[in-house]
Protein backbone atom coordinates (compact mmCIF):
# COMPACT_ATOMS: atom_id res chain seq x y z
CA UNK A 1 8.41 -4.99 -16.29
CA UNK A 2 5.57 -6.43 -14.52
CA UNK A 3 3.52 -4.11 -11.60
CA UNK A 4 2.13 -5.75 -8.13
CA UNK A 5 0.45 -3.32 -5.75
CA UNK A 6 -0.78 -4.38 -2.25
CA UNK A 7 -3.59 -1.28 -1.59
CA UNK A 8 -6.21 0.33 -3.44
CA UNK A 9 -9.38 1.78 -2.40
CA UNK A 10 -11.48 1.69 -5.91
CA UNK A 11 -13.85 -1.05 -5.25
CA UNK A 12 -15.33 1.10 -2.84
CA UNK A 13 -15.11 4.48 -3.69
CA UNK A 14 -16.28 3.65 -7.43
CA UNK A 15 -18.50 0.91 -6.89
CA UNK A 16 -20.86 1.53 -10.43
CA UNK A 17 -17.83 1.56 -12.27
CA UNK A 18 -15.43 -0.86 -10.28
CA UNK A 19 -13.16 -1.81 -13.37
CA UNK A 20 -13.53 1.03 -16.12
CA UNK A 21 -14.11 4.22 -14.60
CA UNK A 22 -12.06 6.66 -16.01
CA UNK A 23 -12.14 9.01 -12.90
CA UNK A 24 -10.60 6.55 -10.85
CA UNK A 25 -6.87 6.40 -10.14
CA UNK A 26 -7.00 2.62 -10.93
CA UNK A 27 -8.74 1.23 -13.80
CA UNK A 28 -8.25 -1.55 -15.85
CA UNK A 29 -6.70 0.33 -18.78
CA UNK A 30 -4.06 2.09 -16.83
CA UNK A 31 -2.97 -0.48 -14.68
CA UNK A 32 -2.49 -2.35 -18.34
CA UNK A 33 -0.93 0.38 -19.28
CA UNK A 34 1.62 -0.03 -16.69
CA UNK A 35 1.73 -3.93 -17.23
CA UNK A 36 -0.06 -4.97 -13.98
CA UNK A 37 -0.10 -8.22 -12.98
CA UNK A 38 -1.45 -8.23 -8.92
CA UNK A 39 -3.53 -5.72 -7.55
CA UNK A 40 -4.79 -5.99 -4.16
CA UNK A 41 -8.31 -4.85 -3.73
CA UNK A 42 -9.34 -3.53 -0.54
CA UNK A 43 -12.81 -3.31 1.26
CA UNK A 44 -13.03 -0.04 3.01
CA UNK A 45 -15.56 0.04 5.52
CA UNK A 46 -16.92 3.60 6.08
CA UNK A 47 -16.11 4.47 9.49
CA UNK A 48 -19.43 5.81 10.67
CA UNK A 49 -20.77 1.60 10.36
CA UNK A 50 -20.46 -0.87 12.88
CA UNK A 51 -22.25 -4.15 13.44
CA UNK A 52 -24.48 -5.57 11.20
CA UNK A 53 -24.22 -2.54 8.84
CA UNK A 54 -20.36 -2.89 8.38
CA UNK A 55 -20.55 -6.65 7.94
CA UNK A 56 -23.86 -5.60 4.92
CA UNK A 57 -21.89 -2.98 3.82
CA UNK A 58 -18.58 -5.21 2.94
CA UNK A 59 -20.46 -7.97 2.09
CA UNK A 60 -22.45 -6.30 -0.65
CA UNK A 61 -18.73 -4.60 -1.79
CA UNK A 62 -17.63 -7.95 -2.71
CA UNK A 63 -20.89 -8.99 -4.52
CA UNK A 64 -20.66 -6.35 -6.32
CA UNK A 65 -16.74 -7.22 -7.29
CA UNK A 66 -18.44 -10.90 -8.55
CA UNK A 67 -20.97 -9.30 -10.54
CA UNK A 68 -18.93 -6.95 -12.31
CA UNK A 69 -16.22 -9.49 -12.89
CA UNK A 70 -14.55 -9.34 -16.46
CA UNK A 71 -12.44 -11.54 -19.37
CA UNK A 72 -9.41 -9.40 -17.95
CA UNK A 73 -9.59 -10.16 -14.23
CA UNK A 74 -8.95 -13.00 -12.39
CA UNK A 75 -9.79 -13.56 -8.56
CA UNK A 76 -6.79 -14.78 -6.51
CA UNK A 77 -7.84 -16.73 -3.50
CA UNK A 78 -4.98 -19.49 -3.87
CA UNK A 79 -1.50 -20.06 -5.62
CA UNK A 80 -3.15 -22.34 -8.20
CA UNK A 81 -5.18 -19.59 -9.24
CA UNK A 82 -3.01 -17.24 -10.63
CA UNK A 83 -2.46 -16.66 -13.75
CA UNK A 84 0.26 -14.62 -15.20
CA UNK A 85 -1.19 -13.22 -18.51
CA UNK A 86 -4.03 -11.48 -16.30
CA UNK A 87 -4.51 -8.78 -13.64
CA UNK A 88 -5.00 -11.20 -10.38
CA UNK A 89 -7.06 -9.42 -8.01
CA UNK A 90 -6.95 -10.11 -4.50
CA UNK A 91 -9.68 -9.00 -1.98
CA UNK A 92 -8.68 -7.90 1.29
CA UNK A 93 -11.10 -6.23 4.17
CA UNK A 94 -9.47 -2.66 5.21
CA UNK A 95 -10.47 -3.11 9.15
CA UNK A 96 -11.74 -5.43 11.06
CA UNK A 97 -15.15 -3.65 11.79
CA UNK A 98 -17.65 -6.19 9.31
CA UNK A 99 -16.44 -9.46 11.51
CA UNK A 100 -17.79 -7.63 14.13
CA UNK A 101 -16.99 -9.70 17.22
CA UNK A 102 -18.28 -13.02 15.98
CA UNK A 103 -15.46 -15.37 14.12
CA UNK A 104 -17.66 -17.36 12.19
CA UNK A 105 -17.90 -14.12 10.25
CA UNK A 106 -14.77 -14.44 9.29
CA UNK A 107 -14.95 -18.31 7.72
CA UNK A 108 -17.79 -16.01 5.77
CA UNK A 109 -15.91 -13.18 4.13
CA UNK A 110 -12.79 -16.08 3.41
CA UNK A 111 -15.15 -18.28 1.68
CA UNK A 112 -16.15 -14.59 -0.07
CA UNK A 113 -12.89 -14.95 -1.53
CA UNK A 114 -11.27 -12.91 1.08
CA UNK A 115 -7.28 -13.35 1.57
CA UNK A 116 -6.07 -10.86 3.59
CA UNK A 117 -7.50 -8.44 6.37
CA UNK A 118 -5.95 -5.28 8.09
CA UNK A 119 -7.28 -5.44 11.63
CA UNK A 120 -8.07 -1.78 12.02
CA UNK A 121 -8.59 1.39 10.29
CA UNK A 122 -7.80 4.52 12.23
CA UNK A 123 -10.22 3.98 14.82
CA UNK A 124 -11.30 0.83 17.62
CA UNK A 125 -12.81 -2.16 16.61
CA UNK A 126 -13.77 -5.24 18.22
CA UNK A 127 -10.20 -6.88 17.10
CA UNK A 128 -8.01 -3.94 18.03
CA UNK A 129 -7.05 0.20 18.12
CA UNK A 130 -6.03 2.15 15.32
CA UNK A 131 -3.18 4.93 15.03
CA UNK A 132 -5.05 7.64 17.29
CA UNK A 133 -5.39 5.31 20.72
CA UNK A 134 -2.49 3.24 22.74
CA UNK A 135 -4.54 -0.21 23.31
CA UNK A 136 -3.64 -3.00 21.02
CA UNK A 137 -5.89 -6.36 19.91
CA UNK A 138 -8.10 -7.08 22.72
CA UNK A 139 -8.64 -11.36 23.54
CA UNK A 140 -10.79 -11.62 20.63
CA UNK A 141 -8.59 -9.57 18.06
CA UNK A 142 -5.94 -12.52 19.10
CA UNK A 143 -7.98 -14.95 18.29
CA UNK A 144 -8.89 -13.88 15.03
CA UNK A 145 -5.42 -13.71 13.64
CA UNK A 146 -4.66 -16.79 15.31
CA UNK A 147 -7.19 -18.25 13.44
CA UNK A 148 -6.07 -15.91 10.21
CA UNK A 149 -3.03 -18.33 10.23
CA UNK A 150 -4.67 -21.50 10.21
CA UNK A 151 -6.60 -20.25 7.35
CA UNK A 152 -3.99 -18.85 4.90
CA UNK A 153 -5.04 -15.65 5.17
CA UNK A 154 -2.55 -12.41 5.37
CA UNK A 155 -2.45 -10.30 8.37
CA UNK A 156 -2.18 -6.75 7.31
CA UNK A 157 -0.71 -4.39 9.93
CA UNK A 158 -1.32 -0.73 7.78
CA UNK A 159 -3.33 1.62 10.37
CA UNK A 160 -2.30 -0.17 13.54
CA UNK A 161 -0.66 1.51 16.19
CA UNK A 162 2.31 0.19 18.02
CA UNK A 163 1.10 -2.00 21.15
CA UNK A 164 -1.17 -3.68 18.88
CA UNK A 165 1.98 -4.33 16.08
CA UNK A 166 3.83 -5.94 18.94
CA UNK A 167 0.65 -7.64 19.86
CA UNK A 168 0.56 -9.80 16.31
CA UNK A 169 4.32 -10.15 16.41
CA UNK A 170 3.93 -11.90 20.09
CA UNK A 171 0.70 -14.32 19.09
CA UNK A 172 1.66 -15.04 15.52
CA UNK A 173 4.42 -17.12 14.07
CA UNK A 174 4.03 -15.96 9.64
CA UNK A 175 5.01 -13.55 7.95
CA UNK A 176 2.66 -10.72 7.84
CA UNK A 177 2.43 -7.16 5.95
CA UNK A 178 2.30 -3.73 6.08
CA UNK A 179 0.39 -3.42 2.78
CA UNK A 180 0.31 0.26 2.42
CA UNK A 181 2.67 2.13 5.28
CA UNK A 182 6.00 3.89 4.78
CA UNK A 183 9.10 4.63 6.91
CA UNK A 184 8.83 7.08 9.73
CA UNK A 185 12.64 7.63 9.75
CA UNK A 186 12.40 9.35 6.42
CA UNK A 187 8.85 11.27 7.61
CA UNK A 188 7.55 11.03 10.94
CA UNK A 189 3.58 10.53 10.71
CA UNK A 190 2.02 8.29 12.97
CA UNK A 191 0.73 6.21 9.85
CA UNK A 192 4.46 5.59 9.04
CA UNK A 193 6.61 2.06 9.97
CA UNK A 194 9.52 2.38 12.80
CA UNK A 195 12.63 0.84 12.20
CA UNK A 196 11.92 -1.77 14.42
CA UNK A 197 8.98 -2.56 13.21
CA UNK A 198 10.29 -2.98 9.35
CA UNK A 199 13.36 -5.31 10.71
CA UNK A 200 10.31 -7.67 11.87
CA UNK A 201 9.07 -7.79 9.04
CA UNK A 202 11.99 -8.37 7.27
CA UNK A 203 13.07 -10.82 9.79
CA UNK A 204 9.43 -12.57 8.89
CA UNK A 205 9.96 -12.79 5.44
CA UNK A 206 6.56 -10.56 5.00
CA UNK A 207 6.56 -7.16 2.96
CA UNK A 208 5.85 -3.61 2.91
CA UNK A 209 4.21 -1.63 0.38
CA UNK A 210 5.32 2.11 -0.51
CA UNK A 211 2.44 4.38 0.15
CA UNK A 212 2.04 7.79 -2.43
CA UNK A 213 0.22 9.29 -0.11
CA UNK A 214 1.32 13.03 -0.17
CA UNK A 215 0.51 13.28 3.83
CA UNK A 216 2.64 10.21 4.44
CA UNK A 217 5.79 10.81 2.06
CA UNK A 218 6.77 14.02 3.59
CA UNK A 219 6.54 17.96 4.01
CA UNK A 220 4.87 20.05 1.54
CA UNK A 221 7.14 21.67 -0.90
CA UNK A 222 9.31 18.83 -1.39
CA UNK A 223 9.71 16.91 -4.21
CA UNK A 224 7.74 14.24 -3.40
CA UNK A 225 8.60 11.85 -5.45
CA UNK A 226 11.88 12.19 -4.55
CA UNK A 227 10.92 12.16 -1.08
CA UNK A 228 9.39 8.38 -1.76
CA UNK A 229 12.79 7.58 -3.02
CA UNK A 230 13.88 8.29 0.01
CA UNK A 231 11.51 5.96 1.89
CA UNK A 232 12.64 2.86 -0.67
CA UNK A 233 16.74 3.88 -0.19
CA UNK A 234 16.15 3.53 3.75
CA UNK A 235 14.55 0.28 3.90
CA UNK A 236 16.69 -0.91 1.56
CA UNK A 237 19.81 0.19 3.74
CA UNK A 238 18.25 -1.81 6.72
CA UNK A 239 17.87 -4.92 5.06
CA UNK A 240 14.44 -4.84 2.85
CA UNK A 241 15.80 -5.79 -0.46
CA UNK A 242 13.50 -9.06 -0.19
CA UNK A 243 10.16 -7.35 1.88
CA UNK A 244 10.05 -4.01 0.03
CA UNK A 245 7.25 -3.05 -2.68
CA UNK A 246 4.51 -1.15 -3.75
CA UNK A 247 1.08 0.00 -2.00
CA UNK A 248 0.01 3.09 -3.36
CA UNK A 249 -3.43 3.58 -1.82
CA UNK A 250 -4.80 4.73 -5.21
CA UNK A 251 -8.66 6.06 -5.03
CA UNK A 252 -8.19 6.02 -1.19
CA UNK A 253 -6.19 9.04 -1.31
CA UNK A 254 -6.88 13.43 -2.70
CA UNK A 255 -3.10 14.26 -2.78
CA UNK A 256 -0.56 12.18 -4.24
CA UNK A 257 2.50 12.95 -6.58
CA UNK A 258 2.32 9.70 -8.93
CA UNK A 259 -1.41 10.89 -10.37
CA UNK A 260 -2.71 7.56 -11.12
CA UNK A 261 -1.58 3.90 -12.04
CA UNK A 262 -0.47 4.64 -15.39
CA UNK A 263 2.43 6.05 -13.78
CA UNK A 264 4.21 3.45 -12.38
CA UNK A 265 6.96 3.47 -15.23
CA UNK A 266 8.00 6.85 -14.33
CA UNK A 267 8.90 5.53 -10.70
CA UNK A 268 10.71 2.56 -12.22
CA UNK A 269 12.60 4.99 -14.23
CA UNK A 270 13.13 7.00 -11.26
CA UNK A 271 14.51 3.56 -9.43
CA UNK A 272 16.93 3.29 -12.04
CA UNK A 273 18.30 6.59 -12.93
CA UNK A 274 18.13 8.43 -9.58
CA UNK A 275 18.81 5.42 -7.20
CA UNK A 276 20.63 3.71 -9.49
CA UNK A 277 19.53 0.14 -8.62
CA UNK A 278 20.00 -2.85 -9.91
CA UNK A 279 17.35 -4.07 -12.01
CA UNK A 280 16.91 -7.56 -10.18
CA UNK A 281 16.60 -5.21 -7.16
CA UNK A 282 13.96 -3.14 -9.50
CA UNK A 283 11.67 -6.64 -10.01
CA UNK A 284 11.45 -7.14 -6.62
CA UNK A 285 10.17 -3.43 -5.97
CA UNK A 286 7.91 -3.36 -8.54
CA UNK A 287 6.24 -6.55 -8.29
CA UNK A 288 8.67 -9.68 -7.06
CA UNK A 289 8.25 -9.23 -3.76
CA UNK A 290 4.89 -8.72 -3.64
CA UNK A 291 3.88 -11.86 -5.55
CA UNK A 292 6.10 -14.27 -3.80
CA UNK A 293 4.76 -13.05 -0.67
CA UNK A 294 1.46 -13.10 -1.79
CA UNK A 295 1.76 -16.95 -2.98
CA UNK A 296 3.81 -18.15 -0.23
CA UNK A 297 1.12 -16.83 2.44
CA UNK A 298 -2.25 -18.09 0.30
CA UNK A 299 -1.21 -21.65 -0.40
């Protein structure tokens, strides 16, 4: 069975070694291993740079991606692009903070190859707050995802807090995602989805990805991959059969209980023996939902 993830942090935490490092959770050979098809690659922005040096630092990050391109990679920046006997890669900014308050930056980092954006990290940006303030996207933030629309790109709503959630559900009209969040029914961290918030997205047609984040699963001592379990059952319950998926923050995590992305067979097992799901339900977990969401927004 095919594998489509929606987060992963190794472009920029092992940028000498973007593809084949072997002490990265995600390399080439392990997400083979695992029969990958889609990976989204995020561009984390350290937080300490703002300006000029965020918009260097991201724009060197994807450079560097070009450069280092190989036979076994293929960059995803429409539906015509894709190819189904490679990994497709899609680039995606983690924060807002290298458009900087100018939108022509923007029409930059798409023609990059850039397809999808999360408009914060954990702190403010020019767009928007993150999880640790109240304020949501400020007049310019709106603009930018109004103009994120018209473009094809995805809105990615991982790291936001609530005002400015309800914010992009009140000035856009897609689907959008939550590429690496989980429920916070099941575990209640601020990083975590509330009900509410999942049934819009699964009213939108949009989709969430499954975060193995230990912090974000649940409480230490559990089983925590039987806590994730728990996440998936849950959304499932509340309608997310058709939005639900994978976004395991690999290489932008210390603690997680699925050690690297060789191991996404063990949760499909996992899916089917503990669960007991169906395995058309299974497909669209593990990479289904994903990649029709992923086409239908890019076109």
């Amino acid at each position: 069975m095919k594998v489509a993830d929606a987060h992963c942090d190794t472009l920029t935490k092992f940028p000498d070694n973007i593809f084949l490092s072997q002490n990265a959770h995600w390399n080439i050979e392990k997400f083979k291993k695992s029969n990958g098809l889609l990976q989204y690659f995020a561009i984390f922005t350290p937080p300490d740079l703002a300006g000029d040096s965020a918009f260097r630092f991201a724009a060197n990050a994807i450079g560097n991606f070009h450069r280092n391109m190989i036979s076994d990679v293929v960059l995803l920046e429409n539906k015509s692009n894709f190819v189904n006997d490679k990994i497709n890669i899609l680039l995606s900014l983690e924060g807002a903070a290298p458009i900087i308050n100018d939108i022509s930056n923007l029409y930059t980092f798409y023609k990059l190859g850039v397809r999808a954006m999360g408009l914060t990290w954990n702190h403010r940006n020019f767009l928007a707050d993150g999880i640790d303030t109240d304020y949501g996207l400020t007049a310019f933030g709106i603009e930018v995802i109004k103009e994120m629309e018209q473009l094809n790109m995805i809105i990615d709503v991982s790291h936001l807090n609530t005002a400015g959630f309800d914010d992009v559900v009140k000035h856009t009209n897609k689907p959008f995602i939550a590429s690496h969040s989980n429920s916070r029914v099941m575990f209640d961290h601020k990083r975590n989805l509330h009900d509410e918030q999942i049934s819009e997205i699964i009213s939108r047609g949009g989709f969430i990805g499954m975060n193995f984040y230990s912090e974000f699963i649940g409480p230490k001592g559990k089983n925590l991959r039987f806590e994730l379990l728990k996440h998936i059952e849950h959304i499932l319950d509340i309608g997310g059969e058709n939005i639900i998926g994978l976004g395991a923050d690999f290489d932008g995590i210390d603690d997680t209980p699925f050690p690297d992305a060789s191991f996404y067979p063990d949760l499909k097992k996992m899916l089917q023996l503990d669960l007991k799901l169906e395995e058309t339900i299974i497909e669209k977990i593990m990479y289904k939902n994903l990649l029709n969401c992923t086409l239908k927004l890019i076109d």
